[in-house]
Protein backbone atom coordinates (compact mmCIF):
# COMPACT_ATOMS: atom_id res chain seq x y z
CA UNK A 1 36.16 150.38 29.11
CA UNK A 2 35.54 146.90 29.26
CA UNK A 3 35.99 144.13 31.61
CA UNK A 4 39.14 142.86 30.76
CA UNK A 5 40.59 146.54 30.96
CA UNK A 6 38.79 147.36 34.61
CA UNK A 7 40.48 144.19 35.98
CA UNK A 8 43.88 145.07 34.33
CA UNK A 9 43.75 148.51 35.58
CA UNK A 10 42.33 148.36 38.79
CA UNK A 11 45.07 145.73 39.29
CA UNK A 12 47.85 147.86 38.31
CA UNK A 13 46.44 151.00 40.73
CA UNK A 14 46.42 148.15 43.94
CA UNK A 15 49.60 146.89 43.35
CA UNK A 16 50.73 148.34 46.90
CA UNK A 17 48.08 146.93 48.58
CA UNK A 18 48.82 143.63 46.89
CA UNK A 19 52.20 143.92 47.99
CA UNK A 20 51.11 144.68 51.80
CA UNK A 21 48.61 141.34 51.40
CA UNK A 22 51.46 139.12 49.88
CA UNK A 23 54.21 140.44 52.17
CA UNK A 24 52.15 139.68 55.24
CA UNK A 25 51.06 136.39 54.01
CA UNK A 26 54.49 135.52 53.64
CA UNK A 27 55.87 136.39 56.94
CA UNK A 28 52.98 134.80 58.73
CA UNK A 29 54.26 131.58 56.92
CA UNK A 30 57.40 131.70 57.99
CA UNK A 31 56.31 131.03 61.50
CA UNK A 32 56.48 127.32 60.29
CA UNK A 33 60.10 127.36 60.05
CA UNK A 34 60.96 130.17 62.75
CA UNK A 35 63.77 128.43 65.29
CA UNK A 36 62.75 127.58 69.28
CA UNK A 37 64.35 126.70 72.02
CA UNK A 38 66.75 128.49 74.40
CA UNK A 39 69.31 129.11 72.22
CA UNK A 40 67.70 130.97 69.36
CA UNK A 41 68.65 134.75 68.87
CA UNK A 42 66.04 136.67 69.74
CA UNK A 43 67.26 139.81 69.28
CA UNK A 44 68.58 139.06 66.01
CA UNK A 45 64.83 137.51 65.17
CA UNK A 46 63.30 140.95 66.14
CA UNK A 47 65.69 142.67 63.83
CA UNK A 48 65.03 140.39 61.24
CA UNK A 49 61.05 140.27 60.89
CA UNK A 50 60.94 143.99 61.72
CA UNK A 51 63.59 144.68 59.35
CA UNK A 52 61.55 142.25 56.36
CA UNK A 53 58.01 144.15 57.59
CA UNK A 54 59.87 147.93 56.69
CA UNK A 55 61.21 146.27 53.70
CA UNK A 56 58.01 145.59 52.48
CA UNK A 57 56.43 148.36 53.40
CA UNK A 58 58.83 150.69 51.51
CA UNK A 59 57.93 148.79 48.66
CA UNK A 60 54.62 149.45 48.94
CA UNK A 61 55.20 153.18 49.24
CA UNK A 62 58.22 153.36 46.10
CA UNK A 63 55.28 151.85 44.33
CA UNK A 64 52.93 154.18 45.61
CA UNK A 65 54.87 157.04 44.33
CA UNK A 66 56.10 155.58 41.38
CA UNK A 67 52.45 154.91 40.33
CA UNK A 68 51.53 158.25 41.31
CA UNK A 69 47.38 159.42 41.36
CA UNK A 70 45.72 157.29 39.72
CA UNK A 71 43.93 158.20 36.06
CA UNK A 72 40.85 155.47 36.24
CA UNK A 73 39.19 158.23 38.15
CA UNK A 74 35.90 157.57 39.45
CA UNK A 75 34.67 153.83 37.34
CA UNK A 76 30.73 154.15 38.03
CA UNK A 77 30.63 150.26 37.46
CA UNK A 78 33.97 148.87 38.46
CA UNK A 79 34.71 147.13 42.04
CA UNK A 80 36.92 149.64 42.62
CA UNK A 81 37.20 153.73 42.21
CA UNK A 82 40.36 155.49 42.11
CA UNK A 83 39.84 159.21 43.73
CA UNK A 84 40.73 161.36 46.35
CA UNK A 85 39.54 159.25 49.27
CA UNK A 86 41.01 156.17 47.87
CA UNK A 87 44.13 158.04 47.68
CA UNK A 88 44.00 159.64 50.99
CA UNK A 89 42.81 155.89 52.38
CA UNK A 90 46.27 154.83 51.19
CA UNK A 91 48.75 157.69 52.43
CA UNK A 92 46.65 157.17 55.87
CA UNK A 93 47.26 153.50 56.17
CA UNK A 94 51.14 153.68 54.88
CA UNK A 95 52.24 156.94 57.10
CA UNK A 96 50.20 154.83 60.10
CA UNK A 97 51.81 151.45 59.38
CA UNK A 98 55.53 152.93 59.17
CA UNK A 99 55.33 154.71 62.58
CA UNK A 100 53.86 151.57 63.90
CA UNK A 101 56.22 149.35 62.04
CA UNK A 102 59.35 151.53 63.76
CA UNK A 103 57.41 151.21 67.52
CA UNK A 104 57.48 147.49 67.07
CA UNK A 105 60.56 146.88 66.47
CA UNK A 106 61.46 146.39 69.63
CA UNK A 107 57.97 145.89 71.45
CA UNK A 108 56.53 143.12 68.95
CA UNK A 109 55.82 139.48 71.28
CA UNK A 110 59.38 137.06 70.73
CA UNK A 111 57.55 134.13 70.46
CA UNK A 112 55.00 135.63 67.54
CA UNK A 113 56.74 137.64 65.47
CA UNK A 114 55.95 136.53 62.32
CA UNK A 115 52.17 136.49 63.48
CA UNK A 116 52.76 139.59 64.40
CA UNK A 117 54.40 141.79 61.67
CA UNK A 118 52.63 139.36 59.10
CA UNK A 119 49.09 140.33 60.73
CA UNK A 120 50.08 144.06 60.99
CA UNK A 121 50.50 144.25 57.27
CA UNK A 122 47.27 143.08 56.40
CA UNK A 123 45.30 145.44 58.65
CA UNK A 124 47.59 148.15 56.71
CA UNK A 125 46.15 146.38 53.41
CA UNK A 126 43.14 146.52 54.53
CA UNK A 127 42.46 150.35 54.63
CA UNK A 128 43.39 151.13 51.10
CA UNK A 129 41.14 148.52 49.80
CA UNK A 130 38.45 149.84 51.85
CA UNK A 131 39.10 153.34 50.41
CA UNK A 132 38.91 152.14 47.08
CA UNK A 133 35.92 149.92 47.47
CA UNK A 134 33.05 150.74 45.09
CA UNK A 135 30.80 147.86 45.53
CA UNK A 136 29.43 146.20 48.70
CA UNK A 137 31.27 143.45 48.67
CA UNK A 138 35.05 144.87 48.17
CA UNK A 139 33.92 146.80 51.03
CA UNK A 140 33.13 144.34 53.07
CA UNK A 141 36.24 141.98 52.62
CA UNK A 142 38.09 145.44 53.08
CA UNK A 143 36.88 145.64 56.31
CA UNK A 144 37.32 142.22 57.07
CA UNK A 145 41.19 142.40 56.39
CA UNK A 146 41.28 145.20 59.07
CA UNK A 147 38.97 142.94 62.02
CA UNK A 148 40.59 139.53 61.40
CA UNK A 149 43.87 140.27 61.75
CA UNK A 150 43.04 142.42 64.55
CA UNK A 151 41.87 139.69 66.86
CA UNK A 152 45.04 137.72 65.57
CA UNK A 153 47.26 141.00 67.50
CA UNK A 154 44.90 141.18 70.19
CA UNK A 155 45.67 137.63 70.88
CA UNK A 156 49.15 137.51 70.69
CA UNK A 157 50.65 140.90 72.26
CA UNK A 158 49.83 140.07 76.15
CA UNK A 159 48.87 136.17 76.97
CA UNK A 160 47.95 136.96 80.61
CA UNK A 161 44.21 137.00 81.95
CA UNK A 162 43.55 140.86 81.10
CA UNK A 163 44.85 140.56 77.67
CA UNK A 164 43.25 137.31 77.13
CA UNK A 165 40.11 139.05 78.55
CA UNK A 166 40.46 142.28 76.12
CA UNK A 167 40.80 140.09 73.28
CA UNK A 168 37.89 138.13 73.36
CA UNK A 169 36.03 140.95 74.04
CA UNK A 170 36.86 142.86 71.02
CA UNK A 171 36.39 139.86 68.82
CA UNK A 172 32.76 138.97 70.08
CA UNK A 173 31.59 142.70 70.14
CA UNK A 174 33.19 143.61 66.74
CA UNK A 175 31.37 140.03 65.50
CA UNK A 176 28.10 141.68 67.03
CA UNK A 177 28.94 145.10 65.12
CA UNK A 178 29.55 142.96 61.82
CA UNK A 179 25.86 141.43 62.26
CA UNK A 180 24.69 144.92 62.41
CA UNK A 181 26.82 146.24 59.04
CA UNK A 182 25.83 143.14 56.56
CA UNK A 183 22.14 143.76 57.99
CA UNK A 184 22.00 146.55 57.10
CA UNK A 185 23.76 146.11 53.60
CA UNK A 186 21.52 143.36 52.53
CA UNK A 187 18.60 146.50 52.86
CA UNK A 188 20.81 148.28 50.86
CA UNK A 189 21.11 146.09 48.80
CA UNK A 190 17.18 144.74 48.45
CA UNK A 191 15.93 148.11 47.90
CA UNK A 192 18.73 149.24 44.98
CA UNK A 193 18.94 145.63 43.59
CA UNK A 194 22.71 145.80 43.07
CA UNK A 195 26.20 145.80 44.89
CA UNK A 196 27.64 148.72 43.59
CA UNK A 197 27.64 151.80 45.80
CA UNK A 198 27.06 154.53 42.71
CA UNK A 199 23.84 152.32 42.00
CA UNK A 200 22.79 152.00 45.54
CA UNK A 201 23.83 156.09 46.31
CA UNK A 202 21.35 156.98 43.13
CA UNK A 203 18.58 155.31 44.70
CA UNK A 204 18.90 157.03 48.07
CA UNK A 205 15.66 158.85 47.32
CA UNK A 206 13.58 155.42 46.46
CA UNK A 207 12.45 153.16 49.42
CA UNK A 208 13.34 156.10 52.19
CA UNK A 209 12.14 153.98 54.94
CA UNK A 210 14.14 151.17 54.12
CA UNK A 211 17.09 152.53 52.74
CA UNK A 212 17.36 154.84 55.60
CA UNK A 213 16.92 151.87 58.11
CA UNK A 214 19.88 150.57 55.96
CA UNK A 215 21.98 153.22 56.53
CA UNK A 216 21.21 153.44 60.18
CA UNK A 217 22.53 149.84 60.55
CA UNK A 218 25.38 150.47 58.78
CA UNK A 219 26.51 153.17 60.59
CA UNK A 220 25.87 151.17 63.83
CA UNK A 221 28.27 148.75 62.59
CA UNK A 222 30.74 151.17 62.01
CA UNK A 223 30.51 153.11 64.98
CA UNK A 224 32.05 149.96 66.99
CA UNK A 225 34.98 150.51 64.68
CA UNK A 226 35.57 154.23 65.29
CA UNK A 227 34.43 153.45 68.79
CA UNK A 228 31.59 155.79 68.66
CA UNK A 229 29.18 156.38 71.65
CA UNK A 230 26.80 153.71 72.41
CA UNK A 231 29.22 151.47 70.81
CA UNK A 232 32.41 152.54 72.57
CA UNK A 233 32.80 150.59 75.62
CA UNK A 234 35.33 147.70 75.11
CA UNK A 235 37.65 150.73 74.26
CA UNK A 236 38.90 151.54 77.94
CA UNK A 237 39.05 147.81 78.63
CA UNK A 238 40.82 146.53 75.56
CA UNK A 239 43.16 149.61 75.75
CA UNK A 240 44.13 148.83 79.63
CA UNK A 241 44.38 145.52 79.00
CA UNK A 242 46.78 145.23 75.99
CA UNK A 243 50.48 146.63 75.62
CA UNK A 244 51.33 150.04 74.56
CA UNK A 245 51.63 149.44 71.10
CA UNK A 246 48.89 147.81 70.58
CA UNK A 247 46.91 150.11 72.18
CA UNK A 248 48.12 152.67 69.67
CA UNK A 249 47.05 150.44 66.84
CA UNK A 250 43.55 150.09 68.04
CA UNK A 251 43.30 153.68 68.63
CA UNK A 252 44.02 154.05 64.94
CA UNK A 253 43.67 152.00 62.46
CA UNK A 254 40.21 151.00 62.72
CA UNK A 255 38.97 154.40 63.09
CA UNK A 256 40.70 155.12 59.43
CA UNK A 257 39.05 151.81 58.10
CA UNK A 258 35.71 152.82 59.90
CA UNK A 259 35.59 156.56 58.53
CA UNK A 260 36.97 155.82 54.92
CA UNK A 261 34.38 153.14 55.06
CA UNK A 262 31.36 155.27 55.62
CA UNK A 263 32.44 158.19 53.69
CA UNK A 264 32.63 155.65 50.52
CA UNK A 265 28.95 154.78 51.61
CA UNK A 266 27.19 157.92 51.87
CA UNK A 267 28.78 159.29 49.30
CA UNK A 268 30.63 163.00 49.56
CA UNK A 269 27.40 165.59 49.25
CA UNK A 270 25.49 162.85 47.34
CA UNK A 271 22.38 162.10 49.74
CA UNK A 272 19.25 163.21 49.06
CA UNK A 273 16.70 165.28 50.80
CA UNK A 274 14.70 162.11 52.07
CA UNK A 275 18.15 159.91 53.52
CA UNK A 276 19.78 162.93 54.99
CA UNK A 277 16.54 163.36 56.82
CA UNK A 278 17.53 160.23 58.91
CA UNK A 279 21.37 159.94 58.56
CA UNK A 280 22.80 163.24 59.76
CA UNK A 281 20.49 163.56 62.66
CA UNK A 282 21.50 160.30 63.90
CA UNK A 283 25.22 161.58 62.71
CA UNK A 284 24.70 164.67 64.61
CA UNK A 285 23.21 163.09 68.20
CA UNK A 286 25.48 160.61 67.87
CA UNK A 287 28.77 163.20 67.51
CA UNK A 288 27.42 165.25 70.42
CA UNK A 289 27.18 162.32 72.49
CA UNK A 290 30.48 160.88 71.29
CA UNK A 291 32.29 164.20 72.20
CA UNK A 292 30.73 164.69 75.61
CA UNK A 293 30.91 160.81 76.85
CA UNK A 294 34.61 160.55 75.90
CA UNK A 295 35.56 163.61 77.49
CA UNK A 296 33.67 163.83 81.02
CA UNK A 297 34.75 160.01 81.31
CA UNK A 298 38.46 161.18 80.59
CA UNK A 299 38.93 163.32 83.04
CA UNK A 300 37.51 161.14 85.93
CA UNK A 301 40.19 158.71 84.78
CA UNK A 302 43.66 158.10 86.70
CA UNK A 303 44.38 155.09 84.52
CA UNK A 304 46.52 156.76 81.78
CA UNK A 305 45.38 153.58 79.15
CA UNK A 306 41.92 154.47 80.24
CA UNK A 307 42.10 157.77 80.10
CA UNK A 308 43.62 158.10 76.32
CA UNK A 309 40.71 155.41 75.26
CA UNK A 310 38.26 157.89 76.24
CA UNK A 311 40.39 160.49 74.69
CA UNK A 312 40.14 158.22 71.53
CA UNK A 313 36.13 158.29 72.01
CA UNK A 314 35.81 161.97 71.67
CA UNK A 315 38.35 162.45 69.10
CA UNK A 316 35.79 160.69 66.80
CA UNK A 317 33.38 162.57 67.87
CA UNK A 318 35.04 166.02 66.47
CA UNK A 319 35.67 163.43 63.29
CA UNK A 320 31.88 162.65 63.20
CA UNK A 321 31.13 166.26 63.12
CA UNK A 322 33.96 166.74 59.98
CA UNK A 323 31.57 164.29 58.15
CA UNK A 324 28.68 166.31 58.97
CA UNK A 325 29.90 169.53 57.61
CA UNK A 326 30.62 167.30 54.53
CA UNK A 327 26.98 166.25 53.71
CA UNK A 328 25.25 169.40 55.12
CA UNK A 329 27.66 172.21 52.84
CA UNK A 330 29.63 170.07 50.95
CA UNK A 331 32.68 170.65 52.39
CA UNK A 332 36.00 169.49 51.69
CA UNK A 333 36.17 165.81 52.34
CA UNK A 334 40.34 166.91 53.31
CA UNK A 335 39.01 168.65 56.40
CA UNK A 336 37.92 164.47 57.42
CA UNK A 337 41.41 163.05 55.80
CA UNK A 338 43.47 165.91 57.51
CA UNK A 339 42.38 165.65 61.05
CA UNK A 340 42.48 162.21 60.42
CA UNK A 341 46.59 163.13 59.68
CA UNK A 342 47.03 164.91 62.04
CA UNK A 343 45.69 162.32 65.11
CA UNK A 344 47.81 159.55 63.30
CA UNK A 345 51.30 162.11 64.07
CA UNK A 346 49.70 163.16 67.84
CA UNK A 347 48.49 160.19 69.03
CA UNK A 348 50.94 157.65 67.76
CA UNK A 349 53.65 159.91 68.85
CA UNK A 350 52.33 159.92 72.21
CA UNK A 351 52.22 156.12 72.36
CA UNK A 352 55.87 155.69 70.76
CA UNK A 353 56.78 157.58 73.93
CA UNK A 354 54.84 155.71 76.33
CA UNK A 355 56.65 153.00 74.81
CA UNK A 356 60.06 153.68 75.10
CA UNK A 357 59.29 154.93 78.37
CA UNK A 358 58.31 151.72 79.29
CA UNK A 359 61.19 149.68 77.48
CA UNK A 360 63.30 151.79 79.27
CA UNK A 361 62.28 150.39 82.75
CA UNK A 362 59.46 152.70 83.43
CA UNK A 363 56.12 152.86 83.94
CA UNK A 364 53.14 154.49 82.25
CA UNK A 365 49.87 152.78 83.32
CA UNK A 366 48.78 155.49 85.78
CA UNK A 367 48.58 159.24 85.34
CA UNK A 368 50.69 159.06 88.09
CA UNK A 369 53.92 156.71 87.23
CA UNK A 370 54.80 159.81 84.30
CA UNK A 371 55.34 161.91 87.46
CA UNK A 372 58.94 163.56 87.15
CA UNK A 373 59.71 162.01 83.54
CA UNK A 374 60.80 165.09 82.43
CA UNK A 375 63.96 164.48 84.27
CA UNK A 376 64.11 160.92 84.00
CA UNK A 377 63.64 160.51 80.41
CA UNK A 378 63.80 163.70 78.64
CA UNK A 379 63.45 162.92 75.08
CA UNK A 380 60.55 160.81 75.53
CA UNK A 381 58.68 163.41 77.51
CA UNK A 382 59.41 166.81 74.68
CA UNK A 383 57.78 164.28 72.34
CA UNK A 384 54.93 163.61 74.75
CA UNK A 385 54.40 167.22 75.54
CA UNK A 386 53.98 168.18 72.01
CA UNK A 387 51.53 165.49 71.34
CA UNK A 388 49.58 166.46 74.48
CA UNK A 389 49.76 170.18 73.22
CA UNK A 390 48.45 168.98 69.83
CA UNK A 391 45.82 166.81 71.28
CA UNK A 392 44.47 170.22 73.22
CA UNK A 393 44.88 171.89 70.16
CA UNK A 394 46.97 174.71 70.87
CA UNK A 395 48.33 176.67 67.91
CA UNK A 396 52.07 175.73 66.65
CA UNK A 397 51.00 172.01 66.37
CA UNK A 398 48.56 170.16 63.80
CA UNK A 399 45.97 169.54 65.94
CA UNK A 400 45.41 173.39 65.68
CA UNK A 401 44.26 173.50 62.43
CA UNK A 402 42.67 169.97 62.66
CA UNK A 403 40.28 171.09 65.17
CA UNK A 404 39.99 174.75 63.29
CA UNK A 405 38.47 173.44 60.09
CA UNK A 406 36.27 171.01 61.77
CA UNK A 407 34.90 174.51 63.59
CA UNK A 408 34.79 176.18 60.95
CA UNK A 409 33.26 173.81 58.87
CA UNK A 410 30.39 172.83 60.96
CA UNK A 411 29.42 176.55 62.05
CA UNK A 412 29.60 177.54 58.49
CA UNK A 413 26.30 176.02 57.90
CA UNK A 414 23.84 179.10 58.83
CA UNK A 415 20.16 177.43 58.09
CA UNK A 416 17.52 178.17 60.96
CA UNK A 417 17.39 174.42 61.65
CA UNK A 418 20.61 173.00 61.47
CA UNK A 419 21.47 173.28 64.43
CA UNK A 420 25.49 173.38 63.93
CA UNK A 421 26.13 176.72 65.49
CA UNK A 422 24.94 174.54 68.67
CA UNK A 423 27.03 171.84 67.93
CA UNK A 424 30.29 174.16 67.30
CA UNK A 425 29.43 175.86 71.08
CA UNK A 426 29.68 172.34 72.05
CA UNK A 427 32.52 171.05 70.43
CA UNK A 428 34.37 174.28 72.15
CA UNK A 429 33.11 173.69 75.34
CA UNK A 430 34.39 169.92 74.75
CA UNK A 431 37.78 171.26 73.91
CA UNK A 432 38.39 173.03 76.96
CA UNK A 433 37.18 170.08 79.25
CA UNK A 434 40.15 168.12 77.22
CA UNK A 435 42.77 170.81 78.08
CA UNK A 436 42.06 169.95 81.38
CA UNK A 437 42.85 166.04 81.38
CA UNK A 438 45.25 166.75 79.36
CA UNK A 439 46.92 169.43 81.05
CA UNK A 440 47.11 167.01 84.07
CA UNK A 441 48.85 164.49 82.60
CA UNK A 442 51.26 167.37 80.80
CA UNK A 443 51.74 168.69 84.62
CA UNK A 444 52.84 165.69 86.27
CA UNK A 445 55.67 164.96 83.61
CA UNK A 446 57.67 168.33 85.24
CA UNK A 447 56.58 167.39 88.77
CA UNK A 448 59.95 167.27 91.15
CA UNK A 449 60.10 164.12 92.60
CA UNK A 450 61.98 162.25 95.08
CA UNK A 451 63.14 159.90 92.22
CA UNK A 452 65.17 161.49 89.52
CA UNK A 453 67.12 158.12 88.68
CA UNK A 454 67.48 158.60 84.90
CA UNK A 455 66.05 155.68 82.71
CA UNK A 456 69.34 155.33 80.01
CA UNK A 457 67.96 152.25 78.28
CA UNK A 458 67.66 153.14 74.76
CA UNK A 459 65.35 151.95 72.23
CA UNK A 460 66.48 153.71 68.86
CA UNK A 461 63.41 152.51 67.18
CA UNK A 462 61.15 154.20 69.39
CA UNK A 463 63.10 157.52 69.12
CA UNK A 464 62.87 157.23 65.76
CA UNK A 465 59.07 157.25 65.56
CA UNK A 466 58.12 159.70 68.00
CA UNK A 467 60.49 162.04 66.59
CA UNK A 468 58.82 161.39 62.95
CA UNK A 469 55.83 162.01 64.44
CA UNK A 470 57.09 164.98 66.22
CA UNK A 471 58.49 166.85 63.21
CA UNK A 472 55.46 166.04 61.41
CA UNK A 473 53.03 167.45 64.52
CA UNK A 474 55.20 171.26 64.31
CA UNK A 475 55.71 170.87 60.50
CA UNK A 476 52.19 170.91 59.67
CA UNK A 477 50.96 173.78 61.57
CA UNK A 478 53.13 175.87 59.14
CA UNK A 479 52.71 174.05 56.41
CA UNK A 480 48.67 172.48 56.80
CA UNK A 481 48.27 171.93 52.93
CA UNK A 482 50.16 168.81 53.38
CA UNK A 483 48.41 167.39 55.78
């Protein structure tokens, strides 16, 4: 295939991602001509963007499906490569962004809303480029389009001292964690003498030392991104510091980015006796650490924001472990994109409900302010209770069979020195230290309280996504091949 073909080709397979890019270019534009003033509508402006940001978004996904898997298949030379985990990079990012899309709607800042939407859609372009990213440099502008925008929502969602403070922080840390990840590309890229990741993944058994030291730096600067322990702790301050929505955002979306990302450099199975010598000890350490960190530091937490960023830490560590039992067996890279399905349905569900409890005059900062929701705001708390039941990963829910094949597939690896029956003892143990954080915060939502004033503001934007998200939890228990 020649050149002019690749580019033709590879155009026509990211059409929804160009779509995404333009689309959120556009709106961001139209903050030049958006009205002020006192008498502007701005209701009717909320509606509008959010109703634009959807628009596009369907678009992206008609074309998605229209276009259907794409037949490039895996281009050893191209900037781009068209297979599973590009696909399942793009169903990730759209299914995320149209849950997230539906909680803004009424949450998004007045006096940014084409900022907003307009920066939301890029992060959402972002992913699928990442996923499809087979050269070092893709990859890294990927990235890039998930990070800058970031800081942009960051910025603009809370403009008080503690969201001003969470903000910076995440932009000069995740500049730090950049420093780290084109560090260690330019090894990978001195030692293989090329860009493109099937050139650099041959090589994996020339120049162990520095290749390896390569693809430890890498995966430092990608840990900050799937807030991975040591490089977890703006999480609980950015997270208590920035609104509800956003917080789900940040518990999501850059973990995608940050897992597609290393699973497109380290290849599926493809290391070689010499680099998985270094990388999945430092995977495995650093999974066992993630896992118990998050955990023990979530259940001394009484800040609920708190609390579900260090439920966000050891979430990635049961991911970490997925990626694991991908290099050591070969195991299916779906048990990574599942679980990663899964968490987007639980967690964002959980947040759409924290959200509409709080549009509805509530409050959910503190484990305590859910007390008695149940009978306050009913709807809001069955969705929150089946996230929280999914989260513990209790059977009827996806996060059952999530946290099953990640079990399964790290204990399936029986060699004297692997160590991974260990690490499935632990991951158990780690599960039932989350039922019990969890459990606490399910308790306190059927506690009888002296205030039972119902909250009958109604956000039908809100309802809409944690009821998606709800159906989609119960539906894919029974039905996990979808996932």
């Amino acid at each position: 295939m020649d050149l002019l073909q690749v580019i033709k080709t590879s155009t026509l397979h990211l059409i929804p991602e160009l779509i995404l890019l333009v689309g959120g270019s556009l709106l961001m534009c139209f903050s030049l001509f958006k009205g002020q003033g006192s008498f502007v509508d701005v209701h009717g402006q909320r509606s509008r963007f959010a109703f634009l940001s959807i628009v596009v978004l369907l678009a992206a996904i008609i074309t998605s499906l229209i276009r259907g898997v794409p037949q490039l298949g895996p281009d050893a030379w191209g900037l781009f490569r068209f297979d599973g985990s590009a696909i399942a990079a793009e169903r990730l990012s759209l299914l995320g962004g149209l849950i997230l899309l539906l909680m803004s709607w009424s949450t998004a800042p007045k006096e940014r809303l084409p900022e907003y939407y307009g920066s939301l859609l890029i992060v959402l372009s972002g992913i699928p480029i990442v996923g499809a990213s087979n050269d070092l440099v893709t990859l890294f502008l990927g990235l890039e389009l998930v990070s800058i925008p970031t800081y942009i929502l960051l910025g603009i969602v809370k403009t008080d001292n503690t969201g001003y403070e969470s903000a910076l922080k995440y932009f000069l840390l995740s500049a730090f964690a950049s420093c780290f990840f084109l560090l260690g590309l330019s090894y990978l890229y001195g030692v293989s003498g090329s860009t493109n990741l099937t050139v650099i993944q041959s090589d994996f058994t020339f120049g162990k030392r520095l290749m390896s030291l390569g693809l430890v730096l890498v995966m430092c600067g990608l840990a900050f991104r799937i807030t991975a322990v040591p490089f977890h702790f703006y999480a609980p301050d950015v997270f208590d510091g920035t609104s509800v929505v956003m917080a789900g955002v940040m518990s999501y979306l850059p973990k995608v980015a940050g897992f597609v990302a290393l699973i497109r450099l380290i290849g599926a199975g493809n290391l070689s006796d010499g680099a998985s010598s270094t990388v999945i000890p430092v995977l495995m350490v650093c999974a066992a650490l993630t896992m118990c960190v998050g955990n023990l530091m979530a259940l001394a937490q009484t800040n609920l924001r708190r609390l579900l960023a260090y439920s966000s830490v050891a979430h990635t560590g049961y991911l970490l472990l997925a990626v694991v039992a991908l290099l050591r067996q070969d195991a299916s890279a779906n048990i990574l994109y599942s679980y990663l399905a899964a968490y987007a349905a639980m967690t964002l569900g959980m947040f759409a409900c924290l959200g509409e409890i709080e549009a509805a005059g509530g409050k959910s900062h503190l484990v305590g302010d859910l007390a008695g929701m149940f009978y306050r705001r009913p709807a809001a708390s069955i969705g929150l209770t089946v996230a929280l039941i999914s989260l513990i990963g209790l059977p009827l829910t996806a996060g059952f069979w999530a946290k099953f094949m990640v079990f399964v597939g790290v204990v399936a690896d029986r060699r004297p020195d692997s160590w991974s029956l260990w690490l499935g003892v632990l991951m158990a143990v780690n599960a039932v230290i989350a039922a019990g954080y969890y459990y606490r915060v399910l308790s306190v939502l059927y506690q009888k309280t002296s205030n039972d004033i119902p909250l009958r503001v109604f956000r039908p934007s809100l309802f809409v996504a944690y009821t998606i998200c709800t159906v989609l939890t119960i539906v894919w228990f029974f039905v996990p091949a979808i996932m």
